[in-house]
PDB file of N, CA and C in Angstrom:
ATOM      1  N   UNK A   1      -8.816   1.595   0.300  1.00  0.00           N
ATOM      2  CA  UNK A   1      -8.577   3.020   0.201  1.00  0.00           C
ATOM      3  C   UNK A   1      -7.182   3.240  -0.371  1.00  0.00           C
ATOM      4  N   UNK A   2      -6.731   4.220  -1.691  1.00  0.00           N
ATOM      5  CA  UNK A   2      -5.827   4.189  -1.952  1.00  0.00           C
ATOM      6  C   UNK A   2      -5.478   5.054  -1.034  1.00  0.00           C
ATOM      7  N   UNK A   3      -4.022   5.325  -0.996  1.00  0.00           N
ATOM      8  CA  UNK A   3      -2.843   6.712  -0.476  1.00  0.00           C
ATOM      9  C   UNK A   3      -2.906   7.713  -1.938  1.00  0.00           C
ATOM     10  N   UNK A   4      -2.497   8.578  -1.771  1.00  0.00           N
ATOM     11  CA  UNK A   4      -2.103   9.609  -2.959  1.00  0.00           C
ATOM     12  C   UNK A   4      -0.303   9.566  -2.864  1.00  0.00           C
ATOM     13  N   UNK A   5      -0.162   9.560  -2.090  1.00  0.00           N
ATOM     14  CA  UNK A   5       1.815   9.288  -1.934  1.00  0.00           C
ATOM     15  C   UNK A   5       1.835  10.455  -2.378  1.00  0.00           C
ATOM     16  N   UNK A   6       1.705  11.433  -1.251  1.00  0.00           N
ATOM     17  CA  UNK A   6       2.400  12.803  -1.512  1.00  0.00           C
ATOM     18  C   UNK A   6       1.671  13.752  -2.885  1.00  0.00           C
ATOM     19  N   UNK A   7       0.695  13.081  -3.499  1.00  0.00           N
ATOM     20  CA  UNK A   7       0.407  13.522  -4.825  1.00  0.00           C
ATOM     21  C   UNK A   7      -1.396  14.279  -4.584  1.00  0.00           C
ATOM     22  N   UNK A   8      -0.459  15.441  -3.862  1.00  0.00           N
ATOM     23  CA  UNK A   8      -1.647  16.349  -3.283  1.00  0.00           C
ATOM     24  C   UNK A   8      -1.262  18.160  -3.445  1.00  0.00           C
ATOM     25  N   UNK A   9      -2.067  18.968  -3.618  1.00  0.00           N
ATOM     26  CA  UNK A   9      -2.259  20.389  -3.621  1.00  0.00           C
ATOM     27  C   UNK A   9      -1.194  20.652  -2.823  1.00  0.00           C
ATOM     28  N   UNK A  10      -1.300  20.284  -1.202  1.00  0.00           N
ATOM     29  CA  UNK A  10      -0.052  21.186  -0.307  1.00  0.00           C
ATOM     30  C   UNK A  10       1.167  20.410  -0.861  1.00  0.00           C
ATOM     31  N   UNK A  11       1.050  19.345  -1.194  1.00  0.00           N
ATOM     32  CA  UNK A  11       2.513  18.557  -1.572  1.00  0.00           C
ATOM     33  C   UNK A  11       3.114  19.488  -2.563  1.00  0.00           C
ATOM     34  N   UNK A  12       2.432  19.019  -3.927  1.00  0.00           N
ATOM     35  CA  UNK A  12       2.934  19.935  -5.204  1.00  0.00           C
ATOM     36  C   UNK A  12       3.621  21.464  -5.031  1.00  0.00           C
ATOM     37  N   UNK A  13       2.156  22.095  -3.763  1.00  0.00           N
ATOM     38  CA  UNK A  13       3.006  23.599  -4.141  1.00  0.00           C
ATOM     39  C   UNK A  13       4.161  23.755  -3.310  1.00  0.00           C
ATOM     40  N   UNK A  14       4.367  23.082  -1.988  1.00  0.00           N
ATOM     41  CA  UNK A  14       5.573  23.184  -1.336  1.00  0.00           C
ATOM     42  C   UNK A  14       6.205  22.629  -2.044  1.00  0.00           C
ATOM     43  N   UNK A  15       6.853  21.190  -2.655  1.00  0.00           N
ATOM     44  CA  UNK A  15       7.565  21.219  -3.742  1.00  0.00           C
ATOM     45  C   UNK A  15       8.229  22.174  -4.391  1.00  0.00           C
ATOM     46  N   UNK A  16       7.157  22.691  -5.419  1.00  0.00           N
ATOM     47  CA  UNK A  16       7.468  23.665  -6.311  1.00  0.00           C
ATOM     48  C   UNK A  16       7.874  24.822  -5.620  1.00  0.00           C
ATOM     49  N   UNK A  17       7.611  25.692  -4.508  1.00  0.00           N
ATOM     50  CA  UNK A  17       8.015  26.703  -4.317  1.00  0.00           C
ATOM     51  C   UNK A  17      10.004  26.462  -3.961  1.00  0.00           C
ATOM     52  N   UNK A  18       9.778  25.139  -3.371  1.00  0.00           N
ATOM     53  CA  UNK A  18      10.991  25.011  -2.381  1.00  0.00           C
ATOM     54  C   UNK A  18      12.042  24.824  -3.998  1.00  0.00           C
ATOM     55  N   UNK A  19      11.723  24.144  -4.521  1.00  0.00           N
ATOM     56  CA  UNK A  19      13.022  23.635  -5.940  1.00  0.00           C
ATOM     57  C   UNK A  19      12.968  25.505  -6.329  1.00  0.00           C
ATOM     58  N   UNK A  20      11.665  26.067  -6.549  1.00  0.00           N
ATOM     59  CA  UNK A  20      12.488  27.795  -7.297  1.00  0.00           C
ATOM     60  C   UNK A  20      13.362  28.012  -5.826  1.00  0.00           C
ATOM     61  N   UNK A  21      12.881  28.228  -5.015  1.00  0.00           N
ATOM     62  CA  UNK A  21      14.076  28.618  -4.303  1.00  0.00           C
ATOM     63  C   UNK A  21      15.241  27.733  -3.851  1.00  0.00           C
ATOM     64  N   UNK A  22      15.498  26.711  -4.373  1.00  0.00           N
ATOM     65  CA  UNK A  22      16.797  25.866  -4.676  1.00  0.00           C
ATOM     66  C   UNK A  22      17.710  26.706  -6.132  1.00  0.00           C
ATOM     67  N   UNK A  23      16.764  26.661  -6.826  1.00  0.00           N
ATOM     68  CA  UNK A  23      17.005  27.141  -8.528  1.00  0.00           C
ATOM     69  C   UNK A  23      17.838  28.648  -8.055  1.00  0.00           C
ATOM     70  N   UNK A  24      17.459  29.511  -7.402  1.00  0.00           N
ATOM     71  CA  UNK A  24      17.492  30.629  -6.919  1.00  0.00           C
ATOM     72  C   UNK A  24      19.061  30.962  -5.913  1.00  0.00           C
ATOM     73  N   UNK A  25      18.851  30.090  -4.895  1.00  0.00           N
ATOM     74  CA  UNK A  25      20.355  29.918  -4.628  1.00  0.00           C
ATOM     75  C   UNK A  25      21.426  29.046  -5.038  1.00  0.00           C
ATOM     76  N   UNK A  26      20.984  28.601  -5.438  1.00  0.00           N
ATOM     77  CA  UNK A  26      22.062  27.591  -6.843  1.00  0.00           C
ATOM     78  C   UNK A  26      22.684  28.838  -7.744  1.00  0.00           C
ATOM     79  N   UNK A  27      21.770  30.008  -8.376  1.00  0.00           N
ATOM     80  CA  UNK A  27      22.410  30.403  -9.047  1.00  0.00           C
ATOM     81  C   UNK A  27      23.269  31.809  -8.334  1.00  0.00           C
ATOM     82  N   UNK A  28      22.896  32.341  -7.058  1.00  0.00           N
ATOM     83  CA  UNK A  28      23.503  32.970  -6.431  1.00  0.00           C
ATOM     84  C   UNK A  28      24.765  32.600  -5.806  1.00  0.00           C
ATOM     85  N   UNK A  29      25.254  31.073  -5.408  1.00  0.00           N
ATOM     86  CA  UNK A  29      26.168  30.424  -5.233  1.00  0.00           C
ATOM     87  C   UNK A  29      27.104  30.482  -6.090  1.00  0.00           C
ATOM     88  N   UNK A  30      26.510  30.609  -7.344  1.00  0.00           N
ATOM     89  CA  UNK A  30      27.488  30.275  -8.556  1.00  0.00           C
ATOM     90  C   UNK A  30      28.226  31.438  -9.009  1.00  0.00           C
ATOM     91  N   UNK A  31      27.489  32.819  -8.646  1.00  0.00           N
ATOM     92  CA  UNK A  31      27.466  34.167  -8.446  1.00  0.00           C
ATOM     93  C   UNK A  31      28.419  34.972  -7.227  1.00  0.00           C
ATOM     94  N   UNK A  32      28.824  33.618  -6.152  1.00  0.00           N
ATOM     95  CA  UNK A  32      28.996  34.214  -4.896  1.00  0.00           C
ATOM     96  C   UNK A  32      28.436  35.544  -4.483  1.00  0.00           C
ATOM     97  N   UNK A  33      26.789  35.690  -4.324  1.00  0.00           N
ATOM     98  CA  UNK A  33      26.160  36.819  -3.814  1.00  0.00           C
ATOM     99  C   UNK A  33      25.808  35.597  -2.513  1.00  0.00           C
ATOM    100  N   UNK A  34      26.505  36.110  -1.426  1.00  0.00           N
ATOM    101  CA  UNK A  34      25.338  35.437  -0.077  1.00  0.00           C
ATOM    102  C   UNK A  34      24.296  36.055   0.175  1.00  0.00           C
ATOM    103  N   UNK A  35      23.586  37.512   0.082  1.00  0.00           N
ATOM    104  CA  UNK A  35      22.511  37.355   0.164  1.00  0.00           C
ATOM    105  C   UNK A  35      21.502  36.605  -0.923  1.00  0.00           C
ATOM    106  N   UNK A  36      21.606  36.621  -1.965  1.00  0.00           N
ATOM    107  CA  UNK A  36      21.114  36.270  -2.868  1.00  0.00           C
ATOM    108  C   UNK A  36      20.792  34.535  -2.672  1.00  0.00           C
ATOM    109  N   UNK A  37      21.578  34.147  -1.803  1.00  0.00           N
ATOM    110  CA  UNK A  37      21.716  32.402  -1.108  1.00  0.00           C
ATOM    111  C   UNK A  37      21.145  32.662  -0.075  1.00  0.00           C
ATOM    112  N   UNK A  38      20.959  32.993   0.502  1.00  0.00           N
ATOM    113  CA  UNK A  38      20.412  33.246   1.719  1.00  0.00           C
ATOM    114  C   UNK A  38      18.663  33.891   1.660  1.00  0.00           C
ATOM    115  N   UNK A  39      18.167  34.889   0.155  1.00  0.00           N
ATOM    116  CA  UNK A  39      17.279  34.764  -0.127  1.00  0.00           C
ATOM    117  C   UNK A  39      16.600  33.360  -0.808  1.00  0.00           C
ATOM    118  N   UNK A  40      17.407  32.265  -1.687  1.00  0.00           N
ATOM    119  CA  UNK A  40      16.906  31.254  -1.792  1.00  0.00           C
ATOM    120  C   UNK A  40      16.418  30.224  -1.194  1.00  0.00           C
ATOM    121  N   UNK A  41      17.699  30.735   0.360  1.00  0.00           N
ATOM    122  CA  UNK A  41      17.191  29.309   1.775  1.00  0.00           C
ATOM    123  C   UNK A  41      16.144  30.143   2.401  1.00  0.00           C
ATOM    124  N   UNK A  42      14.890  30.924   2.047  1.00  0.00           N
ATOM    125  CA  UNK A  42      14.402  31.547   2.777  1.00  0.00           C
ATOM    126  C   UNK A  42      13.200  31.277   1.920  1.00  0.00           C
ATOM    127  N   UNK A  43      13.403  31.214   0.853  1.00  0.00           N
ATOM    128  CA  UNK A  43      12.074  30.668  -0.164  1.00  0.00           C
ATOM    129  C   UNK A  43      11.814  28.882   0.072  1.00  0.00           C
ATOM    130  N   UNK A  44      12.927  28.430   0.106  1.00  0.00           N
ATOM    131  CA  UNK A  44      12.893  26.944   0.317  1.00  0.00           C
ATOM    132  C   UNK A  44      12.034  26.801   1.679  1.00  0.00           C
ATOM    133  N   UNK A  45      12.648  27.542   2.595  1.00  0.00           N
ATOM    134  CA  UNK A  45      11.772  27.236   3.974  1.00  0.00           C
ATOM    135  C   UNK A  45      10.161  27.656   4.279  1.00  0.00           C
ATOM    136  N   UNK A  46      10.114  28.745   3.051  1.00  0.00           N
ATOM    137  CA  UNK A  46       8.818  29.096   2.510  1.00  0.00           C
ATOM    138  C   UNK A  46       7.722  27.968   2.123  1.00  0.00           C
ATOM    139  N   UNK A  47       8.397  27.756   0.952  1.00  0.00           N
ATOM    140  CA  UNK A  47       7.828  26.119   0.727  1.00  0.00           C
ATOM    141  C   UNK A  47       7.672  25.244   1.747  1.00  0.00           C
ATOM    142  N   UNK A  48       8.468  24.719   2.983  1.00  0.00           N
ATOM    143  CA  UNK A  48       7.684  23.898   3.883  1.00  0.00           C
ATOM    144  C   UNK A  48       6.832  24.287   4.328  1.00  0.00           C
ATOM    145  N   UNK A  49       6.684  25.855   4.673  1.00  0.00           N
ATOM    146  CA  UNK A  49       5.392  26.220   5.713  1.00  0.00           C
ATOM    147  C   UNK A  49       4.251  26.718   5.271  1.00  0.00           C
ATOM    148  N   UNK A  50       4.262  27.004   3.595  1.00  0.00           N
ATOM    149  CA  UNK A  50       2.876  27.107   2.982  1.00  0.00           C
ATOM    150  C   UNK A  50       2.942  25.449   2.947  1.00  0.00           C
ATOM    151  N   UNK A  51       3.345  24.707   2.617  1.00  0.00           N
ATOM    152  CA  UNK A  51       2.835  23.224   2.253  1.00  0.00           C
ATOM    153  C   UNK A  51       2.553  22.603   3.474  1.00  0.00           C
ATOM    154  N   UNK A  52       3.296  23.115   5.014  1.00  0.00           N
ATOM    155  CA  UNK A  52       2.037  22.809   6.003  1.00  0.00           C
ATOM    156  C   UNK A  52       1.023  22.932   6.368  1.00  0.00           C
ATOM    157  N   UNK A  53       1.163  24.947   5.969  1.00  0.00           N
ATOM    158  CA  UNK A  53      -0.463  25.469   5.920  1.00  0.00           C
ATOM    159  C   UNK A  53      -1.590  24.794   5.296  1.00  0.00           C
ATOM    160  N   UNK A  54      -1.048  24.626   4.116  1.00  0.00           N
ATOM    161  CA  UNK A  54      -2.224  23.891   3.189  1.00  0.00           C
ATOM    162  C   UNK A  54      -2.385  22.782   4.237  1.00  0.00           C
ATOM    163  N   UNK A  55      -1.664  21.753   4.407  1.00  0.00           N
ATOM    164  CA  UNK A  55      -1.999  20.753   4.513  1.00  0.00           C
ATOM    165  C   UNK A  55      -2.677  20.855   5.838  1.00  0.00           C
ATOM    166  N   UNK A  56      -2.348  21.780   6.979  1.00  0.00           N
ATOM    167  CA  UNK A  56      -3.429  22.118   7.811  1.00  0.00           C
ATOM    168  C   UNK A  56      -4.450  22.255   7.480  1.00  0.00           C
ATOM    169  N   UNK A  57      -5.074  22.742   6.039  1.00  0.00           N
ATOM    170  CA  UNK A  57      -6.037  23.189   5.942  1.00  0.00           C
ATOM    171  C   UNK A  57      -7.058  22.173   5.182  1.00  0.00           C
ATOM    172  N   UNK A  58      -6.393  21.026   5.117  1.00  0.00           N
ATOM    173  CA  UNK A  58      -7.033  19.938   4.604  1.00  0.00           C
ATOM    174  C   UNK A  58      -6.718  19.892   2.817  1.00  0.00           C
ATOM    175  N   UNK A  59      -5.851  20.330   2.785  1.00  0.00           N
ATOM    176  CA  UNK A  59      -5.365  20.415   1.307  1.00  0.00           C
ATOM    177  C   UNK A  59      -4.250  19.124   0.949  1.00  0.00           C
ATOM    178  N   UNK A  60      -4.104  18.543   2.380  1.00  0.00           N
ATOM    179  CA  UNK A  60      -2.653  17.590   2.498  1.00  0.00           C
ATOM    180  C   UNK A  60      -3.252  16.134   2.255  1.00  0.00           C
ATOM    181  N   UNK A  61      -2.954  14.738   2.354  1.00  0.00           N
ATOM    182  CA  UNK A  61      -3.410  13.844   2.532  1.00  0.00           C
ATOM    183  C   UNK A  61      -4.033  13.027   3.640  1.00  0.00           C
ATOM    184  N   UNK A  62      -4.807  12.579   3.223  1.00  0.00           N
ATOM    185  CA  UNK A  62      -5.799  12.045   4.658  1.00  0.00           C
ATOM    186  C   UNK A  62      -5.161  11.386   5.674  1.00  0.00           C
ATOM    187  N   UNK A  63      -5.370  11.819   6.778  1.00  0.00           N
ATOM    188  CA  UNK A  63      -5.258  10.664   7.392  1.00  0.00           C
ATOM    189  C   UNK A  63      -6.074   9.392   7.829  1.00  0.00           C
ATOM    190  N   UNK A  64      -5.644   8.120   8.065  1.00  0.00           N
ATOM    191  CA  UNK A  64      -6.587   7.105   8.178  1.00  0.00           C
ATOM    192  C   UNK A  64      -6.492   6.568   9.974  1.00  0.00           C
ATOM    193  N   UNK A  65      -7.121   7.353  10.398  1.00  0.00           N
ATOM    194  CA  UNK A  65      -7.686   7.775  11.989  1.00  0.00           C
ATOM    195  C   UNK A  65      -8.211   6.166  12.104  1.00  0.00           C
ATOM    196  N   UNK A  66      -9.308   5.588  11.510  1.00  0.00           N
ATOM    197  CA  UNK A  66     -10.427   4.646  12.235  1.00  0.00           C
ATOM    198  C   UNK A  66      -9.858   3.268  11.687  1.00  0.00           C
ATOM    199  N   UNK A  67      -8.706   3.028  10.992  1.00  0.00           N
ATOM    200  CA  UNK A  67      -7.991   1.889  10.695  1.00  0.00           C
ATOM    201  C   UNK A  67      -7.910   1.194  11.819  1.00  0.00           C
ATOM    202  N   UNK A  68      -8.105  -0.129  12.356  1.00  0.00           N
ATOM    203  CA  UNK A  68      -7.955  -1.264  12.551  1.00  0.00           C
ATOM    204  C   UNK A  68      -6.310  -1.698  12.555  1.00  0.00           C
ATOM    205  N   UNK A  69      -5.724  -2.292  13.155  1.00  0.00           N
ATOM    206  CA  UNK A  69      -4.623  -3.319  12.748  1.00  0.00           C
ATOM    207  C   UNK A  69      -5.108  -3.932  12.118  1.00  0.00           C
ATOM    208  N   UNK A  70      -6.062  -5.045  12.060  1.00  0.00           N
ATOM    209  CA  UNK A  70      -6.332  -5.396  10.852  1.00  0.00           C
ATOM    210  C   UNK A  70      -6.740  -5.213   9.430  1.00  0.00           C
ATOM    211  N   UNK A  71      -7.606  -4.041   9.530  1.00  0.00           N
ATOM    212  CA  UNK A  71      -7.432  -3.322   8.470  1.00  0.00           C
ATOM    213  C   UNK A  71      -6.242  -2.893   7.651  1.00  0.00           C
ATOM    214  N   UNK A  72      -5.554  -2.328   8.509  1.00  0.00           N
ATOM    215  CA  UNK A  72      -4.100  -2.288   7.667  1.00  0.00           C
ATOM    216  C   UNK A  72      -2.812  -3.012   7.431  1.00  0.00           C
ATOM    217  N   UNK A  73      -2.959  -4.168   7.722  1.00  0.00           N
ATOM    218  CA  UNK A  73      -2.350  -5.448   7.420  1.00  0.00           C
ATOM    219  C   UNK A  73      -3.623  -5.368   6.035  1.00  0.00           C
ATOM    220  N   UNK A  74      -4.269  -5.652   5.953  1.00  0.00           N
ATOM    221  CA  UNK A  74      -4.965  -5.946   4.598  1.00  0.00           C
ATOM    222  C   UNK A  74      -5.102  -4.856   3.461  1.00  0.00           C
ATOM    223  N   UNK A  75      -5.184  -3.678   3.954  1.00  0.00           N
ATOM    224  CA  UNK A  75      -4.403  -2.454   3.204  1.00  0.00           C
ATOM    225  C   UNK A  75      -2.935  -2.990   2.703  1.00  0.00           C
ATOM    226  N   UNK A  76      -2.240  -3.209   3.715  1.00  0.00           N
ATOM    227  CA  UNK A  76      -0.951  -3.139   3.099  1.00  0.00           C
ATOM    228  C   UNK A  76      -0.755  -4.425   1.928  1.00  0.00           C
ATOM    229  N   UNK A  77      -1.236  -5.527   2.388  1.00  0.00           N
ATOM    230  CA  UNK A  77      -1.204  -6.416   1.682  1.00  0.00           C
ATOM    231  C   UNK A  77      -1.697  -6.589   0.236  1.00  0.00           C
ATOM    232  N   UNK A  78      -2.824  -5.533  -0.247  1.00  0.00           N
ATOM    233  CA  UNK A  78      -3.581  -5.263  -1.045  1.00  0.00           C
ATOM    234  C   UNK A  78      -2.586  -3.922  -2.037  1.00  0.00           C
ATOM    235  N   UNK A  79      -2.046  -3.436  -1.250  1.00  0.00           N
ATOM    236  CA  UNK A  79      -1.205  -2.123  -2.244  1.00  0.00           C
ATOM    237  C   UNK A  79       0.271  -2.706  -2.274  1.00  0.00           C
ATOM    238  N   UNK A  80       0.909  -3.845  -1.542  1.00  0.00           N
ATOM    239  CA  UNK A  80       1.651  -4.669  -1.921  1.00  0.00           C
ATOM    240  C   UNK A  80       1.439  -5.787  -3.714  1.00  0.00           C
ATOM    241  N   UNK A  81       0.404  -6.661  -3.385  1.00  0.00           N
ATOM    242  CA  UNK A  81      -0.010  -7.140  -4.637  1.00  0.00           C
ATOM    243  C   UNK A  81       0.095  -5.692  -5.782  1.00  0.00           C
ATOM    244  N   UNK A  82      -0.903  -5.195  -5.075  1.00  0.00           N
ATOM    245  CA  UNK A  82      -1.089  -4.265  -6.872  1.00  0.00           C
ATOM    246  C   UNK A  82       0.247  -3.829  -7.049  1.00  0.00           C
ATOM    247  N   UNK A  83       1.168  -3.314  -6.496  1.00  0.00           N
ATOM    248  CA  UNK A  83       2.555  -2.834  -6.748  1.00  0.00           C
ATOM    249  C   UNK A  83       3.935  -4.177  -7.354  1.00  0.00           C
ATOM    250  N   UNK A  84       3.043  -5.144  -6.710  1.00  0.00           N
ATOM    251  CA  UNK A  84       3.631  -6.318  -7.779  1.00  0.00           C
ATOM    252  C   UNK A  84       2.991  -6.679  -9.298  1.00  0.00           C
ATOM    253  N   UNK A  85       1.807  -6.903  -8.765  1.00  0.00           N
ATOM    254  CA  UNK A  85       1.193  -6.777 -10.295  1.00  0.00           C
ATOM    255  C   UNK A  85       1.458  -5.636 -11.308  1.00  0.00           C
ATOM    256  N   UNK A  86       1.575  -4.868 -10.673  1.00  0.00           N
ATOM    257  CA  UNK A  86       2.174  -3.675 -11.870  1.00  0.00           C
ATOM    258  C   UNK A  86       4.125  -3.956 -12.319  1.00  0.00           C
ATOM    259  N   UNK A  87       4.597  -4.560 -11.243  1.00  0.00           N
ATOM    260  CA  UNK A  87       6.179  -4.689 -12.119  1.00  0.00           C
ATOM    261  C   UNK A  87       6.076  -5.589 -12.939  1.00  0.00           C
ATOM    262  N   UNK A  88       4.945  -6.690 -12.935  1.00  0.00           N
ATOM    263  CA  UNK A  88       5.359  -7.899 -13.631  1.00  0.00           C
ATOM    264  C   UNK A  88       4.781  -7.822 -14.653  1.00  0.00           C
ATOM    265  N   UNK A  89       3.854  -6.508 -15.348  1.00  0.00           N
ATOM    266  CA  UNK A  89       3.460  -6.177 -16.214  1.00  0.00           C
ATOM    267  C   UNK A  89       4.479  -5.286 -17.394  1.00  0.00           C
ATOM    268  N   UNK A  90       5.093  -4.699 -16.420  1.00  0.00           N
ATOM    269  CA  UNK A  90       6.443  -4.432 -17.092  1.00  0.00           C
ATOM    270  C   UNK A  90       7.799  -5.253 -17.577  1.00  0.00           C
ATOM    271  N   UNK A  91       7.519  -6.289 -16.978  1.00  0.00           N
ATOM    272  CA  UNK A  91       8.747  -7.282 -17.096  1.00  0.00           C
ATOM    273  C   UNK A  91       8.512  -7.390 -19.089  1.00  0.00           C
TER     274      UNK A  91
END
């Protein structure tokens, strides 16, 4: 079973909402408006809690509930190799 590593619907849009509202008080900082910073740390925190919602809502990445210890020793061992096999393809 692969992982997605974060590379999911609730991931992306909390992401994205949280960097505009980085973008947002970055430029109010630069401005010295504190509300205008204080509206950006308010979008950023936005972004975590739609990107929990989603991910409450099954929009987030799976979890792997019925794994085994052994199973995931052999998971890991298996996305270990491929993550080697892929640098040494780059070498």
């Amino acid at each position: 079973m692969a992982h997605s590593h974060g590379h999911t619907p609730a991931a992306w849009t909390g992401v994205i909402i949280a960097f505009v509202g980085f973008c947002v008080a970055s430029v109010f900082t630069v401005t010295a408006q504190p509300v205008g910073v204080i509206a950006g740390l308010a979008i950023i925190a936005a972004g975590a809690v739609i990107g929990g919602i989603m991910s409450a809502a099954g929009l987030g990445q799976k979890k792997n509930k019925g794994m085994t210890a052994e199973q995931a020793r052999a998971h890991k061992r298996a996305h270990e190799e491929a993550h080697h096999s892929k640098a040494g393809a780059h070498s």
